[in-house]
C-alpha atoms as a PDB file:
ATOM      1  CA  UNK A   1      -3.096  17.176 -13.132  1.00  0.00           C
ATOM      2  CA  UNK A   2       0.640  18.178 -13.946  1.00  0.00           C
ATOM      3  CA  UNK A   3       3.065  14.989 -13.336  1.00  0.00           C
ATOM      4  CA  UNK A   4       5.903  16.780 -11.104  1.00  0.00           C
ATOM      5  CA  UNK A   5       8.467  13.924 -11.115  1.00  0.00           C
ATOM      6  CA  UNK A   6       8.166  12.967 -14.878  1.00  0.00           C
ATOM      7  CA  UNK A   7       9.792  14.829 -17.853  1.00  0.00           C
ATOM      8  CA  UNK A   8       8.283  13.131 -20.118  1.00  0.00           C
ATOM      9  CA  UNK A   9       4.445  13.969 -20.616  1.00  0.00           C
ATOM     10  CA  UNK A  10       1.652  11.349 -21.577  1.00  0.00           C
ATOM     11  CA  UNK A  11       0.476  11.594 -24.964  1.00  0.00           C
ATOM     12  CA  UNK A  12      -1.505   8.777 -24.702  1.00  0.00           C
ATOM     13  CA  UNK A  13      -3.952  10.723 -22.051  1.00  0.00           C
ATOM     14  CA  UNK A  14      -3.653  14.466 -22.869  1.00  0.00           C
ATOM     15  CA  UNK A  15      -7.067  15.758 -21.107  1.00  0.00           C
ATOM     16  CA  UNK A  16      -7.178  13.404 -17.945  1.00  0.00           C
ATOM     17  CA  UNK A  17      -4.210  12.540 -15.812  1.00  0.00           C
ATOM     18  CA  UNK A  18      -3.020  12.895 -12.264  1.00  0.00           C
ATOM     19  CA  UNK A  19       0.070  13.438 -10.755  1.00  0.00           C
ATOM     20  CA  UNK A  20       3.133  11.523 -10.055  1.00  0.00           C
ATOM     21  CA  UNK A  21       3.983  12.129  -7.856  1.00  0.00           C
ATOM     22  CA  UNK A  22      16.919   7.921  15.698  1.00  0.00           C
ATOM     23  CA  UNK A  23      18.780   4.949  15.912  1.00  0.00           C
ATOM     24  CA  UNK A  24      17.061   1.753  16.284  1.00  0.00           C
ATOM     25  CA  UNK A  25      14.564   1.457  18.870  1.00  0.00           C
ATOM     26  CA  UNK A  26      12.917  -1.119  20.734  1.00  0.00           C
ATOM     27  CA  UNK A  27       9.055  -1.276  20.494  1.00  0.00           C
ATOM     28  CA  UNK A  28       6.609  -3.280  22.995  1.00  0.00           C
ATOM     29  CA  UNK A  29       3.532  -5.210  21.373  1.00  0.00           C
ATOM     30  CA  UNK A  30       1.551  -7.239  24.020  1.00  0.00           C
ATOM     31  CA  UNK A  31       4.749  -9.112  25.553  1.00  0.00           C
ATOM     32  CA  UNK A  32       7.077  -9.117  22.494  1.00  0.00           C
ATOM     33  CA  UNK A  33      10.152  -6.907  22.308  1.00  0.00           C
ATOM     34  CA  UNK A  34      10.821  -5.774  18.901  1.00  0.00           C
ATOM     35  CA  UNK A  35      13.664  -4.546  17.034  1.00  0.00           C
ATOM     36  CA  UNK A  36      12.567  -0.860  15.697  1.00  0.00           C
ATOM     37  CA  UNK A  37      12.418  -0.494  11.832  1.00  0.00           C
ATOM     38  CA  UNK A  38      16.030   1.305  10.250  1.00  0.00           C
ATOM     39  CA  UNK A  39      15.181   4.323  11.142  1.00  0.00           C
ATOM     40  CA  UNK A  40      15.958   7.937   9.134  1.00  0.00           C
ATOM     41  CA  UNK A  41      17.053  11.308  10.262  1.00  0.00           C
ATOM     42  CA  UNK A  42      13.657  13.346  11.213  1.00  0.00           C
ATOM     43  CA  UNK A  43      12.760  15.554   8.752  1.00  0.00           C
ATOM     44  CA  UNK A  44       9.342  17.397   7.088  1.00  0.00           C
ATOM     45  CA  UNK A  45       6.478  15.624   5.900  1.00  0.00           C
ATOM     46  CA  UNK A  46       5.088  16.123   2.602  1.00  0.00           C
ATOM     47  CA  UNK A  47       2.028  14.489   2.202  1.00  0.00           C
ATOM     48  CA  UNK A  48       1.041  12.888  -0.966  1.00  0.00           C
ATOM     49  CA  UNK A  49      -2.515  11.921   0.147  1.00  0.00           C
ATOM     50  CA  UNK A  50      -4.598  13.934   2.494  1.00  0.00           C
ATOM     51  CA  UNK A  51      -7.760  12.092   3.607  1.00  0.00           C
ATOM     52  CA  UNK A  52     -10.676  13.877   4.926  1.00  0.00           C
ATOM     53  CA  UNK A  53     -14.422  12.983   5.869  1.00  0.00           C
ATOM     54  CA  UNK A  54     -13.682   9.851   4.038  1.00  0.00           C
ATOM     55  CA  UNK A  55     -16.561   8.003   3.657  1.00  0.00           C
ATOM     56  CA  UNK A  56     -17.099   4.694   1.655  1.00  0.00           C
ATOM     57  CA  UNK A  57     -20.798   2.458   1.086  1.00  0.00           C
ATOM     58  CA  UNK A  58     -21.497  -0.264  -0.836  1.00  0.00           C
ATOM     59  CA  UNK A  59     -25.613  -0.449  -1.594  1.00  0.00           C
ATOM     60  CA  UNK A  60     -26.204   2.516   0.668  1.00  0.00           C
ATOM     61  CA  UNK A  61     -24.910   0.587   4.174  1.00  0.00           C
ATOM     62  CA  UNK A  62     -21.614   2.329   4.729  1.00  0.00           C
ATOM     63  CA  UNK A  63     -18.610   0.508   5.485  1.00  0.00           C
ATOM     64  CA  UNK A  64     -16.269   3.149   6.891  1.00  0.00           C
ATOM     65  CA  UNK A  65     -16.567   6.475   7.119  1.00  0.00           C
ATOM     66  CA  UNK A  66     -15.564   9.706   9.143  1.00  0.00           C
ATOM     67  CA  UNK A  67     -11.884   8.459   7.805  1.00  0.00           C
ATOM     68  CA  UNK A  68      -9.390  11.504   7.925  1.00  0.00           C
ATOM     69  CA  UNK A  69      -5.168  11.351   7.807  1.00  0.00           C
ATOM     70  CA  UNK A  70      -2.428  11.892   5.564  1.00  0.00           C
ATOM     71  CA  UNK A  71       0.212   9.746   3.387  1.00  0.00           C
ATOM     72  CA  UNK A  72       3.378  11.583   3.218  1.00  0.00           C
ATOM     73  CA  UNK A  73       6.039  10.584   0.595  1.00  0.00           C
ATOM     74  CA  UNK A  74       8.494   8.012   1.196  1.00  0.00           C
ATOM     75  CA  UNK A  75       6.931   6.717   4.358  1.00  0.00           C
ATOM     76  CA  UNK A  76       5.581   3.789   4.869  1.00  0.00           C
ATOM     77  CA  UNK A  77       2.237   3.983   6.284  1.00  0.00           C
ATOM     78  CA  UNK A  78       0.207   1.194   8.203  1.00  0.00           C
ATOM     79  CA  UNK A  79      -3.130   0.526   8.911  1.00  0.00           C
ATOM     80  CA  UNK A  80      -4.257  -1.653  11.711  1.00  0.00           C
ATOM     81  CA  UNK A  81      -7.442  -2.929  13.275  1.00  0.00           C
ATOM     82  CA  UNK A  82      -9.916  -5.784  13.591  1.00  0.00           C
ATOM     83  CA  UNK A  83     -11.275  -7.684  10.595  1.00  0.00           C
ATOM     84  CA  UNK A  84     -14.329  -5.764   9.300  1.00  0.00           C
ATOM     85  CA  UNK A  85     -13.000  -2.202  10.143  1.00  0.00           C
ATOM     86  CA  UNK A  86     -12.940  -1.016   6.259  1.00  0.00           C
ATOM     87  CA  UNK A  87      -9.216  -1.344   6.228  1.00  0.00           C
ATOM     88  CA  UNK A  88      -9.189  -2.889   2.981  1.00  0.00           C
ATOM     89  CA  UNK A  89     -12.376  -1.299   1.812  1.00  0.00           C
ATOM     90  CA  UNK A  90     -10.067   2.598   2.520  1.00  0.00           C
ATOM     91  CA  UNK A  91      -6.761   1.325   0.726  1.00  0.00           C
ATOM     92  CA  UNK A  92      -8.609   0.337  -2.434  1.00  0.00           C
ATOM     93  CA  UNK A  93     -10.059   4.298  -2.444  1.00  0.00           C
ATOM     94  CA  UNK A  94      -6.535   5.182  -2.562  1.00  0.00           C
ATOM     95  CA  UNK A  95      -6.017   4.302  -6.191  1.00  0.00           C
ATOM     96  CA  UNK A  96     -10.137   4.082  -6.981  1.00  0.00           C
ATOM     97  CA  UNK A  97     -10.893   0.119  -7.041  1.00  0.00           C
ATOM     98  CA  UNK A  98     -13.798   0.878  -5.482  1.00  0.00           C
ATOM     99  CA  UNK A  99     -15.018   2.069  -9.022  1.00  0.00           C
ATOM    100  CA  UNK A 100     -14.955  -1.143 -10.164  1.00  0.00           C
ATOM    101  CA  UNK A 101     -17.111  -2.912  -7.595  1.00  0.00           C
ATOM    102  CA  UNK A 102     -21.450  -2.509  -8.130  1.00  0.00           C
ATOM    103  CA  UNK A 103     -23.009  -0.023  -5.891  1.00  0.00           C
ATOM    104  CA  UNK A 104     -19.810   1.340  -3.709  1.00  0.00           C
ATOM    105  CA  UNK A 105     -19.569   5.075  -3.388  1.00  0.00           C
ATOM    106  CA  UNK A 106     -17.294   6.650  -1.887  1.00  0.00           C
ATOM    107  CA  UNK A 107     -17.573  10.349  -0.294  1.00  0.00           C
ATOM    108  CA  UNK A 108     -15.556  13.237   1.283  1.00  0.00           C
ATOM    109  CA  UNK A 109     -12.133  14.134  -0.167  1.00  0.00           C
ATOM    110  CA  UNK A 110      -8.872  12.257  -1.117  1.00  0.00           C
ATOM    111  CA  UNK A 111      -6.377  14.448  -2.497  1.00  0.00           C
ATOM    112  CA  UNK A 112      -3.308  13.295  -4.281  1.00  0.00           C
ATOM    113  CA  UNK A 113      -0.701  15.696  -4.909  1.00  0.00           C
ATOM    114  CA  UNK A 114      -2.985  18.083  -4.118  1.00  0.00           C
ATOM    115  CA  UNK A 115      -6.048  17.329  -6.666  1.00  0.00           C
ATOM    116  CA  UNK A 116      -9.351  15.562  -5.865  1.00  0.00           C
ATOM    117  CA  UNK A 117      -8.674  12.016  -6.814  1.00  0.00           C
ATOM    118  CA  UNK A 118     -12.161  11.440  -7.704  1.00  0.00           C
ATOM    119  CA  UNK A 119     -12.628  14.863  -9.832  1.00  0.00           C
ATOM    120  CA  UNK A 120     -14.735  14.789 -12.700  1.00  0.00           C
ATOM    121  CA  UNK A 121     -11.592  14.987 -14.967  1.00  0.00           C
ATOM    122  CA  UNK A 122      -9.613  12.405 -13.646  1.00  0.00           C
ATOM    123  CA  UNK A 123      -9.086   9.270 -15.300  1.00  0.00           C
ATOM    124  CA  UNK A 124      -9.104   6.143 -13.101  1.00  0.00           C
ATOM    125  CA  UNK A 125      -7.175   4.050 -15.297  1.00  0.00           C
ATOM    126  CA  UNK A 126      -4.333   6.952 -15.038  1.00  0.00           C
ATOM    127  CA  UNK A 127      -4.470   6.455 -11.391  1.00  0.00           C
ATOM    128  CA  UNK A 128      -3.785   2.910 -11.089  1.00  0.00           C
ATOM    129  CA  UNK A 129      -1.127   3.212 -13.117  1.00  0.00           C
ATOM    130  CA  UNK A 130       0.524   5.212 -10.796  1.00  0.00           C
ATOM    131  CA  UNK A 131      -0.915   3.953  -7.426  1.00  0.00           C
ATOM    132  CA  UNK A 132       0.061   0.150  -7.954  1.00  0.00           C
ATOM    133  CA  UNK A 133      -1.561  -2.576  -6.042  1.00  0.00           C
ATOM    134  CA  UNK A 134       0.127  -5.494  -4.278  1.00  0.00           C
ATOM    135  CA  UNK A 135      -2.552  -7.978  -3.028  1.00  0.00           C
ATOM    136  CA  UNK A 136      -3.166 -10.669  -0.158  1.00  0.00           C
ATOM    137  CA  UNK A 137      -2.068 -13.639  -2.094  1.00  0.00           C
ATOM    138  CA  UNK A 138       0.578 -14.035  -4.642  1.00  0.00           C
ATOM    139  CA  UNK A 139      -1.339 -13.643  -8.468  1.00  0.00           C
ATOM    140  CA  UNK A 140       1.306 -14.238 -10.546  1.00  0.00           C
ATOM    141  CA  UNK A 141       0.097 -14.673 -14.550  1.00  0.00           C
ATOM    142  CA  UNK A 142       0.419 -17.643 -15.895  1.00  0.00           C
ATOM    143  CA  UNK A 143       2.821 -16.957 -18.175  1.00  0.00           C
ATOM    144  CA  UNK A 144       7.210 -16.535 -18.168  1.00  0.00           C
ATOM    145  CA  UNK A 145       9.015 -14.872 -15.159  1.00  0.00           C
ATOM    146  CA  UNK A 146       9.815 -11.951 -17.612  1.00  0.00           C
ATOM    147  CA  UNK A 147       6.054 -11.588 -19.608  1.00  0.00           C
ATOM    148  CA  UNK A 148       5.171 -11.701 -16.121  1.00  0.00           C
ATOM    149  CA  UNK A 149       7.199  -8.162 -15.587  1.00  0.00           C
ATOM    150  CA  UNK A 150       7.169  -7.156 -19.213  1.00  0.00           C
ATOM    151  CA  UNK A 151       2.975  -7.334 -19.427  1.00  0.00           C
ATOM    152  CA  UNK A 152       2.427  -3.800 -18.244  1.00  0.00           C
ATOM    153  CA  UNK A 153       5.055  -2.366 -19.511  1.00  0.00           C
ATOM    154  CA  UNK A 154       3.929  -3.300 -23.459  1.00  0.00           C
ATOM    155  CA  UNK A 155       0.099  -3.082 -22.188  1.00  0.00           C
ATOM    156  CA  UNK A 156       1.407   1.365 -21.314  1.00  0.00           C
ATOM    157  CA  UNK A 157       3.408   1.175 -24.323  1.00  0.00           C
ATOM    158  CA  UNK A 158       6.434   1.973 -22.441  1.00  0.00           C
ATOM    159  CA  UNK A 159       9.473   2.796 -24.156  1.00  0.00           C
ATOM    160  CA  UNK A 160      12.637   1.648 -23.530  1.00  0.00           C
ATOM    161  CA  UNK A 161      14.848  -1.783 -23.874  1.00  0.00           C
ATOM    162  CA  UNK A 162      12.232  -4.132 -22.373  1.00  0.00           C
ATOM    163  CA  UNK A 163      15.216  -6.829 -20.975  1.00  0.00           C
ATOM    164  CA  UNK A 164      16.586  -3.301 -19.488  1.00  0.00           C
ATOM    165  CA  UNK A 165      12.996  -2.881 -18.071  1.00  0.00           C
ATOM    166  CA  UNK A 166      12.583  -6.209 -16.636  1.00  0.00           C
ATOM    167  CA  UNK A 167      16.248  -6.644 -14.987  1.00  0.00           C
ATOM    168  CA  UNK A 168      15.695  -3.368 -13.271  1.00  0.00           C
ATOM    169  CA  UNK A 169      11.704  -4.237 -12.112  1.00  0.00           C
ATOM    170  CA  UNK A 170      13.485  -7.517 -10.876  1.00  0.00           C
ATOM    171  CA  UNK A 171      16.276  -5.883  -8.852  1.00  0.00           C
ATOM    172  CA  UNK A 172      14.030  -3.425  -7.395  1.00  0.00           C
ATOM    173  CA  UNK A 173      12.322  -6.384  -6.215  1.00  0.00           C
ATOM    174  CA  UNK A 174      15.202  -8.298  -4.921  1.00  0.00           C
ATOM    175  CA  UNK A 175      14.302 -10.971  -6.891  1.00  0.00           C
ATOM    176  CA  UNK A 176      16.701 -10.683  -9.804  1.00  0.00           C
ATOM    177  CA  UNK A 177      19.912 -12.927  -8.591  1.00  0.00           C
ATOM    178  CA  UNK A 178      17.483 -15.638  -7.561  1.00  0.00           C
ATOM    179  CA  UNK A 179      15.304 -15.883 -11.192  1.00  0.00           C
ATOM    180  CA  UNK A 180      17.732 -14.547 -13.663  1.00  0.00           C
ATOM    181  CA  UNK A 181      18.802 -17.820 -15.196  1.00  0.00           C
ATOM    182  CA  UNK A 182      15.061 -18.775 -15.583  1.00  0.00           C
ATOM    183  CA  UNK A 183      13.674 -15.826 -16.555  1.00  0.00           C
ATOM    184  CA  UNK A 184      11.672 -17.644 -19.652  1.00  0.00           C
ATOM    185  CA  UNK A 185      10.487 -20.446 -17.019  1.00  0.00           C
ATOM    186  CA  UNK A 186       6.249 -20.579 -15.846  1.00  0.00           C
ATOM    187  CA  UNK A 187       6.345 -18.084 -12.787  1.00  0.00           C
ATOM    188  CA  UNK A 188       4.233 -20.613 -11.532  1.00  0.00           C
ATOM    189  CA  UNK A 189       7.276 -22.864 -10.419  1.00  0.00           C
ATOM    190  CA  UNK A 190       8.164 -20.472  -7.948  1.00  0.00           C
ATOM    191  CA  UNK A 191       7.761 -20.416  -4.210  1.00  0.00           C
ATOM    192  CA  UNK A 192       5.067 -18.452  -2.411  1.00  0.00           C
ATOM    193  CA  UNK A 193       7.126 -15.981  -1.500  1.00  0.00           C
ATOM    194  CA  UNK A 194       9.191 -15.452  -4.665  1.00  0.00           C
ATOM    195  CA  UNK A 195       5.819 -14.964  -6.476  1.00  0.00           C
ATOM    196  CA  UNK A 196       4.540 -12.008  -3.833  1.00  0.00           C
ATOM    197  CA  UNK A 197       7.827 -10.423  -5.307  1.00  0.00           C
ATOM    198  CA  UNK A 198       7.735 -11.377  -8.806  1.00  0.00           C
ATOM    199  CA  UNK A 199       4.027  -9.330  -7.881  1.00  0.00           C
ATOM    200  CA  UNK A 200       5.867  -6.408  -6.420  1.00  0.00           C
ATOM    201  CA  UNK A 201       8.662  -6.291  -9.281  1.00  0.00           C
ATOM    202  CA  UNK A 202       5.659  -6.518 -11.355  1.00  0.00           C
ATOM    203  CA  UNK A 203       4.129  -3.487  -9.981  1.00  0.00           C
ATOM    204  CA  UNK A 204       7.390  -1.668 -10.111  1.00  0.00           C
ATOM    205  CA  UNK A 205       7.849  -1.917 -13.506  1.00  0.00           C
ATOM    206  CA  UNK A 206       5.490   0.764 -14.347  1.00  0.00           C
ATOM    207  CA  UNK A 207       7.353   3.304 -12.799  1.00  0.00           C
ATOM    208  CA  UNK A 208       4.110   4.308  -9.938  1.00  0.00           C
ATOM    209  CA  UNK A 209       4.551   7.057  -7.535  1.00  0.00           C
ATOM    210  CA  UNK A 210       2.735   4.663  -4.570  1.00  0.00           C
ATOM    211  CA  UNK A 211       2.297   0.635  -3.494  1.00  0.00           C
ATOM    212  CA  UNK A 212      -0.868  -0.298  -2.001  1.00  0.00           C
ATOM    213  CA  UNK A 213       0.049  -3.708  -0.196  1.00  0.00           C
ATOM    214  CA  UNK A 214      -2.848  -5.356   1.072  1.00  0.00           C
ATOM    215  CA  UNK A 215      -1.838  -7.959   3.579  1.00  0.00           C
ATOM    216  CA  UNK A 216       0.819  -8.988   1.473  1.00  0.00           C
ATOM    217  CA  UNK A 217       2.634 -11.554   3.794  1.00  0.00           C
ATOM    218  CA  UNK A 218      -0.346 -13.142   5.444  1.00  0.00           C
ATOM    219  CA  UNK A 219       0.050 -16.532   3.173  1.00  0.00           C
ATOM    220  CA  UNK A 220       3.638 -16.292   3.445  1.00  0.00           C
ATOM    221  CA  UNK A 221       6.264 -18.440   6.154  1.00  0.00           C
ATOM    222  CA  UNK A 222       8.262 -16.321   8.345  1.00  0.00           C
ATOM    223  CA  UNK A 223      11.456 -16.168   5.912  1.00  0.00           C
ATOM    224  CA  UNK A 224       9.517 -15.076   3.102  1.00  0.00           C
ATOM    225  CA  UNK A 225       7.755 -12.336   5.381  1.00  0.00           C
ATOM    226  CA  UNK A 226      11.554 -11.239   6.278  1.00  0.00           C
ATOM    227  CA  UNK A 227      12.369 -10.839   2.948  1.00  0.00           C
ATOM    228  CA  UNK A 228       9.216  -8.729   1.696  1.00  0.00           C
ATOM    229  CA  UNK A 229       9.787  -6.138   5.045  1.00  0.00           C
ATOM    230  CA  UNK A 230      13.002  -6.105   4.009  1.00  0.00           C
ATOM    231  CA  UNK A 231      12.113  -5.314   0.765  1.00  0.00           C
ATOM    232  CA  UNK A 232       9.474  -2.401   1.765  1.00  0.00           C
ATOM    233  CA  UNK A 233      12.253  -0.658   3.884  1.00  0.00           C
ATOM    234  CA  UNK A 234      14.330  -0.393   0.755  1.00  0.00           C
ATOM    235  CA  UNK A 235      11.285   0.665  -1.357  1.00  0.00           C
ATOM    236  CA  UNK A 236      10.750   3.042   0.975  1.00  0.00           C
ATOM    237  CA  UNK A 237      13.944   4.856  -0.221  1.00  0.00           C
ATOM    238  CA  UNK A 238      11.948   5.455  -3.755  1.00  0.00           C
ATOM    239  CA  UNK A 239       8.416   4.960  -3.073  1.00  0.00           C
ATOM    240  CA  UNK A 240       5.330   6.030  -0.279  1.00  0.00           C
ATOM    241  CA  UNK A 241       3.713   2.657   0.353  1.00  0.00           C
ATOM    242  CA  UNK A 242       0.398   2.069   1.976  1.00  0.00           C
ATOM    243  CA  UNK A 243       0.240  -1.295   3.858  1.00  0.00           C
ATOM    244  CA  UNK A 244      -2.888  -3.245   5.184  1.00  0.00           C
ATOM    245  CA  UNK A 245      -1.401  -5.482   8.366  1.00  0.00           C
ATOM    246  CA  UNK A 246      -2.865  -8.088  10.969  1.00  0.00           C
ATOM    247  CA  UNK A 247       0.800  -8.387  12.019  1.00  0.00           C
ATOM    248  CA  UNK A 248       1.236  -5.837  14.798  1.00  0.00           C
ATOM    249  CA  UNK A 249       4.862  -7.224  14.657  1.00  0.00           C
ATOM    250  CA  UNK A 250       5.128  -6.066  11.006  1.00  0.00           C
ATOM    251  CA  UNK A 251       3.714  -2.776  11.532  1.00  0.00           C
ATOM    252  CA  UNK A 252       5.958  -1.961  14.355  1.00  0.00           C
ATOM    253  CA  UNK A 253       8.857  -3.455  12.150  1.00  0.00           C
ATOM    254  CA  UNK A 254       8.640  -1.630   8.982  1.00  0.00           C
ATOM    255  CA  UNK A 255       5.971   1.350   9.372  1.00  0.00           C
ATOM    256  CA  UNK A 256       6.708   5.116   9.792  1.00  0.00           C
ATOM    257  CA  UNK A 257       2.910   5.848  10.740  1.00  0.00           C
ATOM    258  CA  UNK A 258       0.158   4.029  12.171  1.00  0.00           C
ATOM    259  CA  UNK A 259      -3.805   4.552  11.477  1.00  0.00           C
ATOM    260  CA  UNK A 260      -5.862   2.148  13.951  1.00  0.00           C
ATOM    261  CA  UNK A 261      -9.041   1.150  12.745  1.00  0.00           C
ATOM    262  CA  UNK A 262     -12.161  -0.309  14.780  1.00  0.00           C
ATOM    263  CA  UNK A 263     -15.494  -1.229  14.087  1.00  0.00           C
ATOM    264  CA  UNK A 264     -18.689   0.728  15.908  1.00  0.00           C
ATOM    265  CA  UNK A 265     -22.103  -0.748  16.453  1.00  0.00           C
ATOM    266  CA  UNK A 266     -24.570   1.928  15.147  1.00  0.00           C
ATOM    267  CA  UNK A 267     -27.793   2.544  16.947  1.00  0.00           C
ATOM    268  CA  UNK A 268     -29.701   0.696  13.760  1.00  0.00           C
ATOM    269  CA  UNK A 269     -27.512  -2.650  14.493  1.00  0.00           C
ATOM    270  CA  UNK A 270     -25.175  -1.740  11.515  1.00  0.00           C
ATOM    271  CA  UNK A 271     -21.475  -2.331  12.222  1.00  0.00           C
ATOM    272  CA  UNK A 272     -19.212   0.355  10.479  1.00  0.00           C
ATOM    273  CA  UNK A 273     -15.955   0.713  10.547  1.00  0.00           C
ATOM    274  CA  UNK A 274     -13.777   4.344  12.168  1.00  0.00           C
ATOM    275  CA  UNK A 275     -10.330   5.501  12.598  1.00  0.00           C
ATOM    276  CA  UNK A 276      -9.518   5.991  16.014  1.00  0.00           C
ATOM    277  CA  UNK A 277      -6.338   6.979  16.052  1.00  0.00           C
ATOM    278  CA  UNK A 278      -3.388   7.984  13.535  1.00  0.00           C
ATOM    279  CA  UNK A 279       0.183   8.895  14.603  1.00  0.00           C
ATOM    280  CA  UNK A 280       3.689   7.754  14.660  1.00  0.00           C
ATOM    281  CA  UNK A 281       4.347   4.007  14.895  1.00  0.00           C
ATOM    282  CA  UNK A 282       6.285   4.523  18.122  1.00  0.00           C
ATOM    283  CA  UNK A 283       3.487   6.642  19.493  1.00  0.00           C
ATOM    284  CA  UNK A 284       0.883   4.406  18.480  1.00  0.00           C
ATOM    285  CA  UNK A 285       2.782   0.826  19.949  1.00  0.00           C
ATOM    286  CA  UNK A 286       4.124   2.591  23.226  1.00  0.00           C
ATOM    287  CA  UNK A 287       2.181   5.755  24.082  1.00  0.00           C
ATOM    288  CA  UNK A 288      -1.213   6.011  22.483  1.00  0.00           C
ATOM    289  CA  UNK A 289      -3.944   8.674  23.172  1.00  0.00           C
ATOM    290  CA  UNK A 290      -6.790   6.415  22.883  1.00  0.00           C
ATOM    291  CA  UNK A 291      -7.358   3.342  25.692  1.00  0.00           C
ATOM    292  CA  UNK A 292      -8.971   1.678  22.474  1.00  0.00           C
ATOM    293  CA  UNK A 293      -5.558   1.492  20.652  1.00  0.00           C
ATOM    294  CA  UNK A 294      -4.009   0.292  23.963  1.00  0.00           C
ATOM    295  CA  UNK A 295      -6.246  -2.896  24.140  1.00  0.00           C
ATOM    296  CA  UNK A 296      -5.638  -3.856  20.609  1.00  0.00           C
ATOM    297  CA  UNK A 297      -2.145  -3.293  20.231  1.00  0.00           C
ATOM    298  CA  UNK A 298      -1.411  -5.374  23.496  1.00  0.00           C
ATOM    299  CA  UNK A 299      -3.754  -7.805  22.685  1.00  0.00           C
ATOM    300  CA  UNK A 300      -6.353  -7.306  25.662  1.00  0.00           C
ATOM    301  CA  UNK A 301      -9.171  -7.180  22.624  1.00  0.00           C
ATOM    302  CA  UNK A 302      -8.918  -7.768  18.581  1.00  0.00           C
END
């Protein structure tokens, strides 16, 4: 795959790569009254994932599958539904972690930037480097605030004045005023929700294309959860990020467009997981299609 946002090419992978790729309004979950997301003047989506006939199994009993929508740059996209609805399982196809776990396999076509993902000439190493992950719990290394930003950076061979590196990762994470006396200090010693985005400045350092956040404020208090959606509404001004959510709250806060998940009883007793619905936020929160998405986002079922 070309890279059509870098000038700079890769000569560390030459034969495998992939590319790089209203006003406010007032939403109603179940009885709560929220505050719409900052909203941005409408304009055309340009997908960077399209999804279709996704299906993912791990020993031959399939998770999820039937799974089709699109990412489109610089939105933030969330996905919603039940515990057990392959939620998870679908975000870590988006930059192949599913590779790395015995016996998954993972079918139908995910195209990024226009290529098959999973083609027989791309590299899934090159992918994650551009599809960063952000996971459930804060996993900072234990090691400084600024090795901590600075690891995969050296690990790409990166170049570029590494301090300039880390200040930047740190800003983009809005984490730099609050650590930049103590950037040589355990990253251990900070707070829950300064680590989550010590893990997010950590991700940005690498320069990806998307952010895979996988439940990231479910361990965190309320203030820290304020400050991470504030943070993804600012990333969103740079970055398309992909967000796993219990928080109906959150998605109606900070998502452009909302794929609801359930989980279907098969006639052989399996339970698998299906999209049911995919659409604006808005749309999905005050005007859905499906009487299934109406339950769950006003908390009759879920």
């Amino acid at each position: 795959m070309t890279d059509p946002h870098r000038q700079q090419e890769d000569d560390r992978s030459p034969e495998r790569s992939v590319p790089r790729g209203p006003a406010e309004t007032s939403l109603d979950v179940g009885s709560a009254t929220l505050e719409g997301k900052r909203s941005r003047p409408a304009k055309a989506r340009e997908p960077i994932f399209e999804l279709s006939g996704v299906e993912v199994a791990y020993s031959g009993k399939v998770a999820v599958r039937d799974i089709g929508f699109d990412v489109a740059m610089k939105e933030i996209t969330a996905l919603i539904g039940p515990s057990g609805c392959g939620k998870s399982t679908l975000l870590r196809c988006l930059n192949r972690m599913n590779d790395l776990v015995p016996g998954a396999t993972v079918a139908g076509t995910i195209n990024y930037h226009g290529q098959d993902l999973y083609g027989s000439t791309v590299d899934p190493v090159e992918v994650r480097k551009r599809i960063g992950m952000v996971f459930q719990k804060p996993n900072p290394f234990p090691k400084s605030i600024y090795d901590n930003i600075a690891f995969g950076p050296r690990v790409l061979g990166m170049k570029g004045d590494m301090d300039e590196i880390v200040e930047r990762a740190l800003r983009r994470g809005a984490l730099w005023d609050e650590v930049k006396d103590r950037l040589k200090t355990n990253a251990f010693g900070m707070s829950g929700g300064q680590q989550q985005r010590l893990c997010i400045a950590r991700t940005l350092a690498t320069d990806p294309d998307v952010i895979l956040m996988d439940e990231p404020c479910s361990a965190l208090d309320p203030i820290s959860t304020g400050k991470i959606e504030d943070l993804m509404l600012e990333l969103r001004e740079r970055y398309s990020i992909v967000i796993v959510t219990h928080n109906m709250q959150q998605a109606a806060r900070v998502s452009d467009m909302t794929a609801f998940f359930t989980v279907q009883l098969e006639e052989d007793g399996h339970r698998t997981g299906r999209m049911v619905e995919f659409d604006e936020t808005q749309t999905i929160f005050t005007n859905p299609n499906d009487e299934r998405t109406e339950a769950y986002v006003t908390g009759k079922v879920g």
